[in-house]
C-alpha atoms as a PDB file:
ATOM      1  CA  UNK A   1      94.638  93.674  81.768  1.00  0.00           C
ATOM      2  CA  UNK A   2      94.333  97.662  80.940  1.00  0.00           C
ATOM      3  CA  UNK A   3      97.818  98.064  81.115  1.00  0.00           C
ATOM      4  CA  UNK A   4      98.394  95.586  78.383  1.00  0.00           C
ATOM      5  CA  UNK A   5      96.282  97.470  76.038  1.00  0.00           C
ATOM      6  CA  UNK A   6      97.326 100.817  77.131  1.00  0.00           C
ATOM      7  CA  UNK A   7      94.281 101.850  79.199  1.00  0.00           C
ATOM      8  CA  UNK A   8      96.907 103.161  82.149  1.00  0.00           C
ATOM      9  CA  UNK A   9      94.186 105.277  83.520  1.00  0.00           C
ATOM     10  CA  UNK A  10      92.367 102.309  83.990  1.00  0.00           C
ATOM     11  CA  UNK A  11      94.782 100.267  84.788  1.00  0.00           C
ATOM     12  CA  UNK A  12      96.086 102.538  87.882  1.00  0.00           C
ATOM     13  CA  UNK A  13      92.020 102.503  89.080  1.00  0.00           C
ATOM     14  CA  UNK A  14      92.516  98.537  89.142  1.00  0.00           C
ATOM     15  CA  UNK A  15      95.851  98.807  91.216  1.00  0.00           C
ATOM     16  CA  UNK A  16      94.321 101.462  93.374  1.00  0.00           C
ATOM     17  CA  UNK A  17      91.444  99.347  93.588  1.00  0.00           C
ATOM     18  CA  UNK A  18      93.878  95.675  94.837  1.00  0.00           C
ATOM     19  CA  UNK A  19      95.724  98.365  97.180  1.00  0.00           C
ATOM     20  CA  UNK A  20      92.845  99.320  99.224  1.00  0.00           C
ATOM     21  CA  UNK A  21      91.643  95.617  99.348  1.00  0.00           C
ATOM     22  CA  UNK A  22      94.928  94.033 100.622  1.00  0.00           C
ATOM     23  CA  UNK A  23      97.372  97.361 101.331  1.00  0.00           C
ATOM     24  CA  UNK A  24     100.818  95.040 101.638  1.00  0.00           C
ATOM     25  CA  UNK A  25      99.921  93.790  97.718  1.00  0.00           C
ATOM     26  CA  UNK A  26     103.538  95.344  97.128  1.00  0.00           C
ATOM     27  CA  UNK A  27     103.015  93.849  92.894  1.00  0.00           C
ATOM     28  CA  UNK A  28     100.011  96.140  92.483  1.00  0.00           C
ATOM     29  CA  UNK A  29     102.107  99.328  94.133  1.00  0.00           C
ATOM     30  CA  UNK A  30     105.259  98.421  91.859  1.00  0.00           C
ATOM     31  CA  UNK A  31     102.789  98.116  88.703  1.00  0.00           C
ATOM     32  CA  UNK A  32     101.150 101.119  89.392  1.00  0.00           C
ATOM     33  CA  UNK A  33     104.271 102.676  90.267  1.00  0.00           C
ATOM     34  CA  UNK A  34     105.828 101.643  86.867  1.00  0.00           C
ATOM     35  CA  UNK A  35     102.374 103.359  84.884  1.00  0.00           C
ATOM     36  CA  UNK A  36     102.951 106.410  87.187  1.00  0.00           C
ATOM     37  CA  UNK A  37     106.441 106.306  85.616  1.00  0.00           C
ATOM     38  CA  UNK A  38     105.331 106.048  82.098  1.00  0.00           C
ATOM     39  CA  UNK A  39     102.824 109.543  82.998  1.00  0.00           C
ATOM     40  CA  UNK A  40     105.855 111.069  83.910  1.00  0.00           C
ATOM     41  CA  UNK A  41     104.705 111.192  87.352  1.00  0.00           C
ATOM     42  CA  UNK A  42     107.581 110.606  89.163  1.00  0.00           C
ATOM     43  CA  UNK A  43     106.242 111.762  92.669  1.00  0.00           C
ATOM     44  CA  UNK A  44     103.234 109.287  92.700  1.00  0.00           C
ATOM     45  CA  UNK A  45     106.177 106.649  91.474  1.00  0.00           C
ATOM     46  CA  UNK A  46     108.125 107.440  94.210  1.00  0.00           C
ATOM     47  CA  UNK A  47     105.669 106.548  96.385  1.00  0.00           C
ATOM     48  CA  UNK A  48     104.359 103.716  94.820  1.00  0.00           C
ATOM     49  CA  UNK A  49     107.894 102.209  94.948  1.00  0.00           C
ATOM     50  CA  UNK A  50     108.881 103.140  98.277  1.00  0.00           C
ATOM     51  CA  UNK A  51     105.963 101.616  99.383  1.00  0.00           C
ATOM     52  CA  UNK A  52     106.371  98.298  97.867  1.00  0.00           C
ATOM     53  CA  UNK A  53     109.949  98.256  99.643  1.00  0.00           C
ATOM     54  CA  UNK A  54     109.047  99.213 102.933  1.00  0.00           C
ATOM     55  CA  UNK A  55     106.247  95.825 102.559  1.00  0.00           C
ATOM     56  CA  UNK A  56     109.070  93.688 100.835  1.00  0.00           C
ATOM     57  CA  UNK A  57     112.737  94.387 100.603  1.00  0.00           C
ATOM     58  CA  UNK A  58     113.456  92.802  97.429  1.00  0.00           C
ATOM     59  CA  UNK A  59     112.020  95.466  95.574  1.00  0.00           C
ATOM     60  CA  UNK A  60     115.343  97.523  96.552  1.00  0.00           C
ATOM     61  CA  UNK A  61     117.376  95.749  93.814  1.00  0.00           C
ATOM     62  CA  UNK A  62     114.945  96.676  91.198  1.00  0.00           C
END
């Protein structure tokens, strides 16, 4: 919902928030990786996307 209205600080707190409840939600890491992105903070990205991979391997063609 925050990311929609540009609230990506809030929006990464949501994420953070699904991640901790169910850590193989590999949709909240990509989101979140994709507003890390759009920070310009590619290391957090990294991670974020990695992460979604190594919990499903589809994400590897995207």
């Amino acid at each position: 919902m925050y990311q929609a209205i540009g609230e990506s600080e809030k929006a990464i707190k949501d994420y953070t928030s699904a991640i901790k409840q169910n850590p193989m939600d590999d949709i909240s890491y990509y989101n979140r990786g994709l507003l890390y992105v759009q920070q310009g903070d590619m290391e957090n990205a990294r991670a974020d996307f990695l992460a979604a991979i190594e919990i499903d391997k589809a994400w590897e063609k995207s």
